[in-house]
C-alpha atoms as a PDB file:
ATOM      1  CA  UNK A   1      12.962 -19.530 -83.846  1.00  0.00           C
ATOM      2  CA  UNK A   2      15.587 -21.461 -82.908  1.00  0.00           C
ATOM      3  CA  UNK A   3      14.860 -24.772 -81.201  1.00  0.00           C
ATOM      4  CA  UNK A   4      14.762 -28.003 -83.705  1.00  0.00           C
ATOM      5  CA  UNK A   5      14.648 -31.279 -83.718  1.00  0.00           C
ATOM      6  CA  UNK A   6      17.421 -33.450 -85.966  1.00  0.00           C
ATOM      7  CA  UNK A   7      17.070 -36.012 -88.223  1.00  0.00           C
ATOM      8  CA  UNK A   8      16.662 -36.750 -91.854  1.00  0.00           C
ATOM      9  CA  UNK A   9      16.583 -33.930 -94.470  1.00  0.00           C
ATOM     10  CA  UNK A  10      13.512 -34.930 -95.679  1.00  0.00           C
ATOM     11  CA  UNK A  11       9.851 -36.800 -94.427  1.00  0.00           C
ATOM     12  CA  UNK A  12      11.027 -35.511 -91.230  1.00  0.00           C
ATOM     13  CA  UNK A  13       7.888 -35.437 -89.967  1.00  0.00           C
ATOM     14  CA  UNK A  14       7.147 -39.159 -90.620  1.00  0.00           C
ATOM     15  CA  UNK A  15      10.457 -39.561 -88.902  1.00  0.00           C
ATOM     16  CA  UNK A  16       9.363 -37.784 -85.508  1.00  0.00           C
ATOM     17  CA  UNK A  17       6.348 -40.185 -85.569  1.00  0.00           C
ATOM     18  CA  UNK A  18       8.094 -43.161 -86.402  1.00  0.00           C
ATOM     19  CA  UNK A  19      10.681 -42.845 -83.949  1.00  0.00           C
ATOM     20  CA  UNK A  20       9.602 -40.286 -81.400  1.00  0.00           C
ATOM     21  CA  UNK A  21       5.706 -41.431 -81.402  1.00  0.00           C
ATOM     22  CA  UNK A  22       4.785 -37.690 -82.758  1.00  0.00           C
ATOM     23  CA  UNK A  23       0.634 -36.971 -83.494  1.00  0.00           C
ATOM     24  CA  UNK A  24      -0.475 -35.192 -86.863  1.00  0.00           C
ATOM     25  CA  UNK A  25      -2.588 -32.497 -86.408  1.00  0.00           C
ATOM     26  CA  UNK A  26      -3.977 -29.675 -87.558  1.00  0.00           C
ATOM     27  CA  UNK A  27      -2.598 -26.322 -87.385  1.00  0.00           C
ATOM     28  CA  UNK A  28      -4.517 -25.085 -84.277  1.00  0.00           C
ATOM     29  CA  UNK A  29      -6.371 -21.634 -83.943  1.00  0.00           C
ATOM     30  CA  UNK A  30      -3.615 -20.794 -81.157  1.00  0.00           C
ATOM     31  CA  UNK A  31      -1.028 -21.639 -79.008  1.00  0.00           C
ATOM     32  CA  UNK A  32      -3.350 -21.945 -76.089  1.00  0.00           C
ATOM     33  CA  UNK A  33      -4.831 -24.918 -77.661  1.00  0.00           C
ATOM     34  CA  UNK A  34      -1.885 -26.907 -77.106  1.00  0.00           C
ATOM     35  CA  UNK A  35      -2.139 -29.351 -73.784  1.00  0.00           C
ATOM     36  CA  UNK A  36       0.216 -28.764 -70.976  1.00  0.00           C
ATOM     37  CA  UNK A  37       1.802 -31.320 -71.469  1.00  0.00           C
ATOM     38  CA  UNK A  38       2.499 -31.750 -75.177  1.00  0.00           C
ATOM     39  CA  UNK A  39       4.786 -29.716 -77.370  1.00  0.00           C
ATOM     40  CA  UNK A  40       3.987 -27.987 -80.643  1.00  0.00           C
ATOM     41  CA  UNK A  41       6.310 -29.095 -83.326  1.00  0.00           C
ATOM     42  CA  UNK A  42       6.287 -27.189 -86.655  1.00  0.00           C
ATOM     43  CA  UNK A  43       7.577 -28.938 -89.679  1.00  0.00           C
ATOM     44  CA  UNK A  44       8.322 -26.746 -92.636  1.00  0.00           C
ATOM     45  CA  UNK A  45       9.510 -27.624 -96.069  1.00  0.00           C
ATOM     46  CA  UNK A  46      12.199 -25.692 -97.377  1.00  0.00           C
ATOM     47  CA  UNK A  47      12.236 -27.209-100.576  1.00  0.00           C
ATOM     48  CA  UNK A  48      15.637 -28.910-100.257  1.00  0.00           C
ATOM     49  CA  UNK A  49      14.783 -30.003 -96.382  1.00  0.00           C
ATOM     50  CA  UNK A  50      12.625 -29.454 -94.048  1.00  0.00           C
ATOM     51  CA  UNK A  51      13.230 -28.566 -90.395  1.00  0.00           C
ATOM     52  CA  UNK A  52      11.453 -29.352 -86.648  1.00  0.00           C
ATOM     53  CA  UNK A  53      11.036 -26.558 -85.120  1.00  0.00           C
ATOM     54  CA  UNK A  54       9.930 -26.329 -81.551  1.00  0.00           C
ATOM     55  CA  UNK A  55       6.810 -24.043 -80.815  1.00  0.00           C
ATOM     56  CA  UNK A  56       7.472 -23.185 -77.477  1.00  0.00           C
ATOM     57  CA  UNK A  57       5.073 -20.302 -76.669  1.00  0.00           C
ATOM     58  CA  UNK A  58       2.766 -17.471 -78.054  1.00  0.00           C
ATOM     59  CA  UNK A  59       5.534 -15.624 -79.797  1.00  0.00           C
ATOM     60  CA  UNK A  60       6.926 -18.934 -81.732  1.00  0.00           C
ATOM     61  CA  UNK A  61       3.287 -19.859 -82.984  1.00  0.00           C
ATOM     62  CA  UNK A  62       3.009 -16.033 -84.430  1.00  0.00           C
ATOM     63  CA  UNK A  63       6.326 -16.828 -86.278  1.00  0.00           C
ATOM     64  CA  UNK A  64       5.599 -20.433 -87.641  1.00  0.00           C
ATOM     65  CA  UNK A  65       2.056 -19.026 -88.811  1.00  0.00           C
ATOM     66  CA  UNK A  66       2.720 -15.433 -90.886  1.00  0.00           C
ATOM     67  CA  UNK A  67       0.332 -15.130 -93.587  1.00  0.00           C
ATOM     68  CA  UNK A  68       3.351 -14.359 -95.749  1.00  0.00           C
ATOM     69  CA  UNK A  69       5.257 -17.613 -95.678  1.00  0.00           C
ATOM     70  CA  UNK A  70       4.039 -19.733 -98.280  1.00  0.00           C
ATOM     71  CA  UNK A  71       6.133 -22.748 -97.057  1.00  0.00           C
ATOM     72  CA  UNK A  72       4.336 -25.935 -96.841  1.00  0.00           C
ATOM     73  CA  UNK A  73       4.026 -26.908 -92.407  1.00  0.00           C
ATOM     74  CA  UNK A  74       2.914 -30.280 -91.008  1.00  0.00           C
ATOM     75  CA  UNK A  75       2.005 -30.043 -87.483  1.00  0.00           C
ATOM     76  CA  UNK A  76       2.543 -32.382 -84.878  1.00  0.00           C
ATOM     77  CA  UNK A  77       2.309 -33.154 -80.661  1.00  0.00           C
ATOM     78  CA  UNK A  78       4.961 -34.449 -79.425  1.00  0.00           C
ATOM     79  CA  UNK A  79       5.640 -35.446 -75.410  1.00  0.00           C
ATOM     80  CA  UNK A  80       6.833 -32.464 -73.755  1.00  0.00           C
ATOM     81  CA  UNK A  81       9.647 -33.793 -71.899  1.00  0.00           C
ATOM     82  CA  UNK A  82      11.265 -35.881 -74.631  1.00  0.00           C
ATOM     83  CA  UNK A  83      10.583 -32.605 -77.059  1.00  0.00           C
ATOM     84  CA  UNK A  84      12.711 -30.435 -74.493  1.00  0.00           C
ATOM     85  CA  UNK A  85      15.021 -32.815 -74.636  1.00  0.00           C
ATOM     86  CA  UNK A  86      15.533 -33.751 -78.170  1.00  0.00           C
ATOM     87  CA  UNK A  87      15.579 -29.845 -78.973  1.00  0.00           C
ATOM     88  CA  UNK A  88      17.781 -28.958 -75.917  1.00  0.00           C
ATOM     89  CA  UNK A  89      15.523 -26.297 -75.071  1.00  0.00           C
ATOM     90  CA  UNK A  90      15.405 -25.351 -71.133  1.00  0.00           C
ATOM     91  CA  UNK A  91      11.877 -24.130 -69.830  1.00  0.00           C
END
């Protein structure tokens, strides 16, 4: 994991829907449900802050959902593009 978007400590996911136009959603069954052309952002709580990360394929989605982190996650869609380019992640 390593791909994140910035901004505020906290409500971080409010942020990314304020300002970025970001969709709630519930954590889906896989990373094959995502659309083509939406990104997967992961919001986890780390008590102190909470950080964006980017789910950008099978392997991130099996790290954002072990069993054994307890850590509260929002999920969210976010456009593709601007997610790439907020996160400065290179497909």
């Amino acid at each position: 994991m390593g791909f994140y978007i910035q901004g505020p400590s906290l409500c971080k996911a409010q942020f990314i829907k304020s300002e970025y136009d970001g969709d709630f959603i519930d954590q889906p069954e896989s990373f094959d449900d995502v659309p083509d052309d939406k990104a997967l952002i992961c919001v986890v709580s780390n008590g102190a802050f909470e950080a964006a990360g980017y789910c950008f394929s099978d392997r991130e989605f099996i790290a954002f959902t072990r069993p054994s982190d307890p850590r509260p996650k929002q999920w969210m869609l976010l456009d593709k593009k601007l997610a790439e380019k907020l996160t400065g992640y290179q497909s």
